[in-house]
N, C-alpha and C. Protein backbone atom coordinates (compact mmCIF):
# COMPACT_ATOMS: atom_id res chain seq x y z
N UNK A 1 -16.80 13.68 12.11
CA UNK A 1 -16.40 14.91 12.74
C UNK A 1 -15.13 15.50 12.13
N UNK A 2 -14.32 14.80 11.45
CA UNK A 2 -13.11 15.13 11.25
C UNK A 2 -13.01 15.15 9.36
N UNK A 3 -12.83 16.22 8.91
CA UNK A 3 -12.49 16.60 7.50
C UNK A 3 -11.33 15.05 6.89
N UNK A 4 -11.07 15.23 5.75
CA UNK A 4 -10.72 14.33 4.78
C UNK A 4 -8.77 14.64 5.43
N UNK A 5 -8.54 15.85 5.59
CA UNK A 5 -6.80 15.86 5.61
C UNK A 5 -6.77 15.49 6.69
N UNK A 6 -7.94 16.40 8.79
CA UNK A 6 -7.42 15.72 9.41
C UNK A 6 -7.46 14.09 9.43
N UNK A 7 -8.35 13.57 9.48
CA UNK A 7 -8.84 11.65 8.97
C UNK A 7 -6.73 11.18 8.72
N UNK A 8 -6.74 11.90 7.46
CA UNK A 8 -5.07 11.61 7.15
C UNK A 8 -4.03 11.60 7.99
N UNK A 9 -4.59 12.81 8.77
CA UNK A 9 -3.48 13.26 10.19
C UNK A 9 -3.31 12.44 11.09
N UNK A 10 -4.52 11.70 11.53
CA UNK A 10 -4.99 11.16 12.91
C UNK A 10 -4.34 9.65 12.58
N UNK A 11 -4.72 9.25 11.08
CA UNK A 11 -4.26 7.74 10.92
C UNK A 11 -2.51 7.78 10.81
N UNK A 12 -2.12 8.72 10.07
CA UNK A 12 -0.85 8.68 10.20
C UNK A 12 0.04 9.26 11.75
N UNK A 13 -0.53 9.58 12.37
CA UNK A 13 0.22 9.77 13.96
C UNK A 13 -0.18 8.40 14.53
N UNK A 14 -1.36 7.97 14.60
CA UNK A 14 -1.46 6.37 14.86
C UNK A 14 -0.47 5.46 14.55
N UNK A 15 -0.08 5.65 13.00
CA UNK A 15 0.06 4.33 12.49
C UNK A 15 1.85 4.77 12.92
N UNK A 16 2.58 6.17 13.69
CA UNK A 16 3.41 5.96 13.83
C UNK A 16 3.41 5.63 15.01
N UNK A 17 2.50 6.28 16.24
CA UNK A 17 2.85 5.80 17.63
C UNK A 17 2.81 4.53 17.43
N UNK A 18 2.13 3.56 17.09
CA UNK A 18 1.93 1.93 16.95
C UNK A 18 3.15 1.63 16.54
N UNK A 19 3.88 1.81 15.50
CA UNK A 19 5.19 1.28 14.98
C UNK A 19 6.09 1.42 16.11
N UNK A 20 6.05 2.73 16.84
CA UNK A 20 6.92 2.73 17.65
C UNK A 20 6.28 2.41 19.48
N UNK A 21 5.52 2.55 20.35
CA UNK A 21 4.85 2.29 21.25
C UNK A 21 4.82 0.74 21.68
N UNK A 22 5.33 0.23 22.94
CA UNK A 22 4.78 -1.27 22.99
C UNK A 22 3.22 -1.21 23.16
N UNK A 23 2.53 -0.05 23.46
CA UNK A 23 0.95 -0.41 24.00
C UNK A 23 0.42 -0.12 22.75
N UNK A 24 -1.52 -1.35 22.75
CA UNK A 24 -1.75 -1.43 21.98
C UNK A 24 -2.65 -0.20 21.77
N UNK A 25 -3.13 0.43 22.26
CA UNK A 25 -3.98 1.63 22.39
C UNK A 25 -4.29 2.28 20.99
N UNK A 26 -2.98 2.18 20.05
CA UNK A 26 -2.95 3.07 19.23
C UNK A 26 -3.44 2.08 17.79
N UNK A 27 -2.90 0.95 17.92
CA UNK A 27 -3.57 -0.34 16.82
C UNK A 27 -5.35 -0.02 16.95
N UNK A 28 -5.76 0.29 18.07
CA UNK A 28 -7.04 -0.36 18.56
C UNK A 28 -8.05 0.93 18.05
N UNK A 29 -7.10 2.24 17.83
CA UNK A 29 -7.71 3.48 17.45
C UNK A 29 -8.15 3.16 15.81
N UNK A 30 -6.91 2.39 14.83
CA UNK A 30 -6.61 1.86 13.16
C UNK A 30 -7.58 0.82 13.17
N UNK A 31 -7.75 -0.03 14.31
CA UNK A 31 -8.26 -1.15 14.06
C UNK A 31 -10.01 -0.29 14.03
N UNK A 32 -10.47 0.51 14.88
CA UNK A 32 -12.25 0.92 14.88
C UNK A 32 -11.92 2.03 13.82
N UNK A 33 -11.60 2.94 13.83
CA UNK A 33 -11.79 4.30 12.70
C UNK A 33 -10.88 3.74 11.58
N UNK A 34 -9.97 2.93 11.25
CA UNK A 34 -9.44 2.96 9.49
C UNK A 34 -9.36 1.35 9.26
N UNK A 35 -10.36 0.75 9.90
CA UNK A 35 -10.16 -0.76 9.17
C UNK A 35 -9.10 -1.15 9.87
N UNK A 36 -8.31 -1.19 10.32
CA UNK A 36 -7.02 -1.62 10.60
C UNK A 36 -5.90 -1.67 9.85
N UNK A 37 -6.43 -0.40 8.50
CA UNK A 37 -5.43 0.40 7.83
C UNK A 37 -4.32 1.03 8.32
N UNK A 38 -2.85 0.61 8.07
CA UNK A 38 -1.75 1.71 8.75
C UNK A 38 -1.32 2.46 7.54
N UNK A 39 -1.33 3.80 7.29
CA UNK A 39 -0.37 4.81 6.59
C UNK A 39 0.94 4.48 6.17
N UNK A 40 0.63 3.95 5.14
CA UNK A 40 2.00 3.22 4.28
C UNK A 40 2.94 4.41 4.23
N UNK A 41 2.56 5.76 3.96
CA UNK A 41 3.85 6.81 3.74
C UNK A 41 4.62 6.61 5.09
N UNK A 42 3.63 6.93 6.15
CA UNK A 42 4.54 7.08 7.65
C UNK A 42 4.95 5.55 7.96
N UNK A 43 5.16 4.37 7.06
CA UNK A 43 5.91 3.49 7.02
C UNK A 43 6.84 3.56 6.71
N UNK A 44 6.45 3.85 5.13
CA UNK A 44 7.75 4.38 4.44
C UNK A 44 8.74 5.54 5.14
N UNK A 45 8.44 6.19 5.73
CA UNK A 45 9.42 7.58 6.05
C UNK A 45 9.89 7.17 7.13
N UNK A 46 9.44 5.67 8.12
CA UNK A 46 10.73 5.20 9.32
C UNK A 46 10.97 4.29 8.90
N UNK A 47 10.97 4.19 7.92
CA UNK A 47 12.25 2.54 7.40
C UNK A 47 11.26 1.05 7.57
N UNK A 48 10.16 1.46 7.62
CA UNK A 48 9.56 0.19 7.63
C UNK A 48 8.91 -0.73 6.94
N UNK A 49 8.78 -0.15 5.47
CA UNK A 49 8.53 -1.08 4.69
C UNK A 49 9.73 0.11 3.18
């Protein structure tokens, strides 16, 4: 349903609520739609890797 940039959008707002969020809700979105891929940039851009 979702084009190639949003796909990009959705994993990278995930992979920041998860970094920051104690609930798992947002792992569990990375873990079924991206493998349990997190968005290394929106790592990179809060200091986390």
């Amino acid at each position: 349903l979702l084009g190639e940039t949003d796909a990009a959008k959705v994993c990278s707002s995930m992979t920041l609520f998860d970094a920051l969020s104690p609930h798992d809700i947002f792992r569990q979105v990375l873990d079924r739609y991206y493998r349990g891929m997190l968005d290394q940039q929106t790592l990179y851009s809060i200091g986390l890797i």
